[in-house]
Protein backbone atom coordinates (compact mmCIF):
# COMPACT_ATOMS: atom_id res chain seq x y z
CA UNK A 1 79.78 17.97 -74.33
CA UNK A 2 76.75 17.83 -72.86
CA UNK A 3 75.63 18.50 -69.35
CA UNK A 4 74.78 15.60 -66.85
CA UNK A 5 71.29 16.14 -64.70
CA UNK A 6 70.41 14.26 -61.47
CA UNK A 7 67.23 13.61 -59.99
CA UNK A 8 66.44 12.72 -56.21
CA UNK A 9 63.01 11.35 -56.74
CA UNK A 10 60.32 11.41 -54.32
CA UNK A 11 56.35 10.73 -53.95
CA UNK A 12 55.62 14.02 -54.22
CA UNK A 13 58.66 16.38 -54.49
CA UNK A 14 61.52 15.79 -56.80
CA UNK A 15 65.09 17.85 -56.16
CA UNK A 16 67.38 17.69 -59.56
CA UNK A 17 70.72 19.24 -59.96
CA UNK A 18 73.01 19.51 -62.88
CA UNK A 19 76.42 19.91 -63.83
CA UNK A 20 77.93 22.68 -66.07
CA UNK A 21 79.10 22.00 -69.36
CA UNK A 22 82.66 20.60 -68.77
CA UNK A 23 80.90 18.42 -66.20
CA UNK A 24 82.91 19.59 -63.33
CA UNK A 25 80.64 21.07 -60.68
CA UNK A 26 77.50 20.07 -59.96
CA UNK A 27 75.01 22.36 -58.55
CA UNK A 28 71.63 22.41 -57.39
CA UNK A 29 68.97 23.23 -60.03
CA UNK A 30 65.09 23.27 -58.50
CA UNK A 31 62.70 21.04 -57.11
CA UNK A 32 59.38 20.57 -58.85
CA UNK A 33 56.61 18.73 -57.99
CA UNK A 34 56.81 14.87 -59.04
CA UNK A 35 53.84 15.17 -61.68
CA UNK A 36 55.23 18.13 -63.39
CA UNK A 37 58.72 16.46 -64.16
CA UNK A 38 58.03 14.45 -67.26
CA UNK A 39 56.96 17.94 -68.94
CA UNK A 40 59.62 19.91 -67.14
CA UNK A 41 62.11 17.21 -68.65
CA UNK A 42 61.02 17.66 -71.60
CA UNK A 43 60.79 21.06 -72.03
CA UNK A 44 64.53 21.37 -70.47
CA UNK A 45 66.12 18.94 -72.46
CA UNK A 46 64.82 20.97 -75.48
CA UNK A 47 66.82 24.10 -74.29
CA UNK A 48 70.01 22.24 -72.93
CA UNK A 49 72.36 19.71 -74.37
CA UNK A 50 72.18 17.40 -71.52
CA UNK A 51 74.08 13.68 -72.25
CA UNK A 52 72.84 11.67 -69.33
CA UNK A 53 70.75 11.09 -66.21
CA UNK A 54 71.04 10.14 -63.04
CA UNK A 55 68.68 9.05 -60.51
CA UNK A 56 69.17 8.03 -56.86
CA UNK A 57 68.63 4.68 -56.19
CA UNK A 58 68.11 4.10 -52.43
CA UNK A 59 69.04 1.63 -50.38
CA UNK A 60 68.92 0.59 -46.72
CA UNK A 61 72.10 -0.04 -44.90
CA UNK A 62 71.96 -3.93 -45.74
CA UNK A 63 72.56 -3.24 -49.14
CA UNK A 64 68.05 -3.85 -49.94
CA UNK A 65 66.27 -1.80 -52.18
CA UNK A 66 64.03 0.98 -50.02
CA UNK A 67 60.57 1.01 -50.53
CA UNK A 68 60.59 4.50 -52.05
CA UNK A 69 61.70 2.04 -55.55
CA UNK A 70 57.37 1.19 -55.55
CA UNK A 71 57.71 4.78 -56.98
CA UNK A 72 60.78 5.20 -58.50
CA UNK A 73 60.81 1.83 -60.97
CA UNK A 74 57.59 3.04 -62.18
CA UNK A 75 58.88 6.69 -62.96
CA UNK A 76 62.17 4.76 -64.55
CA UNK A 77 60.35 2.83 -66.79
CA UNK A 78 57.99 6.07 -68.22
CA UNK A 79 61.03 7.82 -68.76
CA UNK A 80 62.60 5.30 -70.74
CA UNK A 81 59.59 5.70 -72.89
CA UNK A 82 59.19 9.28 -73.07
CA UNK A 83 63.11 9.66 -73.71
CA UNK A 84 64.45 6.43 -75.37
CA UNK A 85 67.68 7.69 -76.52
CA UNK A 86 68.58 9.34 -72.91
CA UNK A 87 70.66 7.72 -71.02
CA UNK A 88 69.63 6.67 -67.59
CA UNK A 89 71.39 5.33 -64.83
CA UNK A 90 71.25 4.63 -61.25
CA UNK A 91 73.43 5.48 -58.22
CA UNK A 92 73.35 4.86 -54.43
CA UNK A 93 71.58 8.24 -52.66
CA UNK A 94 72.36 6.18 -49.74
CA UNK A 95 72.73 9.00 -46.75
CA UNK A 96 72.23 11.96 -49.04
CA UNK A 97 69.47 13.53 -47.11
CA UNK A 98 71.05 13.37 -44.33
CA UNK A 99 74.85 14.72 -45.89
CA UNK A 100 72.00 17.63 -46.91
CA UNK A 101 71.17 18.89 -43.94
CA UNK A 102 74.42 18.71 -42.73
CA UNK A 103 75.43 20.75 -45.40
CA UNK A 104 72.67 23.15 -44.89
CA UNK A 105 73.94 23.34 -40.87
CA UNK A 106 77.44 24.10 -42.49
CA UNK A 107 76.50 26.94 -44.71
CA UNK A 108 74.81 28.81 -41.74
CA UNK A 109 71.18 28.31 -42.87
CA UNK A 110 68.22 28.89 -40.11
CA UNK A 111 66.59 26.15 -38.43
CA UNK A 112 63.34 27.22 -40.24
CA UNK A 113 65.77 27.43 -43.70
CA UNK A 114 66.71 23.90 -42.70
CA UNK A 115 63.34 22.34 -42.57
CA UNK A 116 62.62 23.64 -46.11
CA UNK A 117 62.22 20.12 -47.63
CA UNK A 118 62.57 21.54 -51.67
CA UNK A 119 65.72 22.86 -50.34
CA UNK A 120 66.40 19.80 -48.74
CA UNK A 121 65.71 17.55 -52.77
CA UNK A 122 67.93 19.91 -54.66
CA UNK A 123 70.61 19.71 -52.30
CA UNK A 124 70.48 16.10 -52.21
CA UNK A 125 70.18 15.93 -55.98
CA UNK A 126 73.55 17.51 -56.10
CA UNK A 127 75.19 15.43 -53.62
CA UNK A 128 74.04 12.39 -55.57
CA UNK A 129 75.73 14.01 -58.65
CA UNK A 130 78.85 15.21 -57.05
CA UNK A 131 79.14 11.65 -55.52
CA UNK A 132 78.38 10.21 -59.13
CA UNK A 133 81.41 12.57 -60.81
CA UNK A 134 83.96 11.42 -58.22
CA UNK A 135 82.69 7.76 -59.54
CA UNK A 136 83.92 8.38 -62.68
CA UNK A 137 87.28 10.05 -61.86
């Protein structure tokens, strides 16, 4: 079985986190700079069996696509290219920043750890993925 990886997708940073093989837990992998992730994809499904992705979609509290999706459908639609037989699917990141930081508060991290923003992506990532296993149970 192979592992599932989720991307929080920004402009310019972009946290992913993965699960582990049995698709259990899912924990926080790295951020990388948006223009490096096609490669960094590439190069990582190469070393690990990974079945599926997952990428935050956002939405505003009225249900309406964010504007962040300007950046995101294009991204989607590369990927699908560069990766035609990976599946890709989206789910609601609604909140997920925000359920970040609060986990950072809870795990004792620093105000300056806090403002890290890479820390910040991957954490989200792996909220989106948590939130997306618990979908499936």
């Amino acid at each position: 079985m192979g592992r599932i990886l989720a991307i929080d997708y920004g402009k310019k940073r972009t946290g992913l986190a993965v699960t582990d093989c049995l698709r259990i837990t899912a924990n926080p992998l790295l951020t990388i700079n948006t223009n490096e992730l096609i490669p960094w994809l590439r190069d990582y499904f190469q070393r690990e069996p990974v079945d599926e992705v997952v990428i935050g979609h956002p939405t505003q509290l009225n249900g309406q696509e964010s504007a962040s999706m300007q950046w995101i459908r294009p991204f989607m639609e590369l990927f699908k290219r560069t990766f035609p037989d990976m599946p890709l699917k989206t789910f609601d990141e609604r909140f997920t920043s925000t359920l970040a930081h609060r986990a950072m508060i809870d795990g004792g991290l620093t105000k300056t750890q806090r403002q890290d923003k890479a820390m910040v992506d991957k954490i989200a990532a792996c909220i989106i993925l948590e939130d997306y296993l618990s979908s499936k149970l």
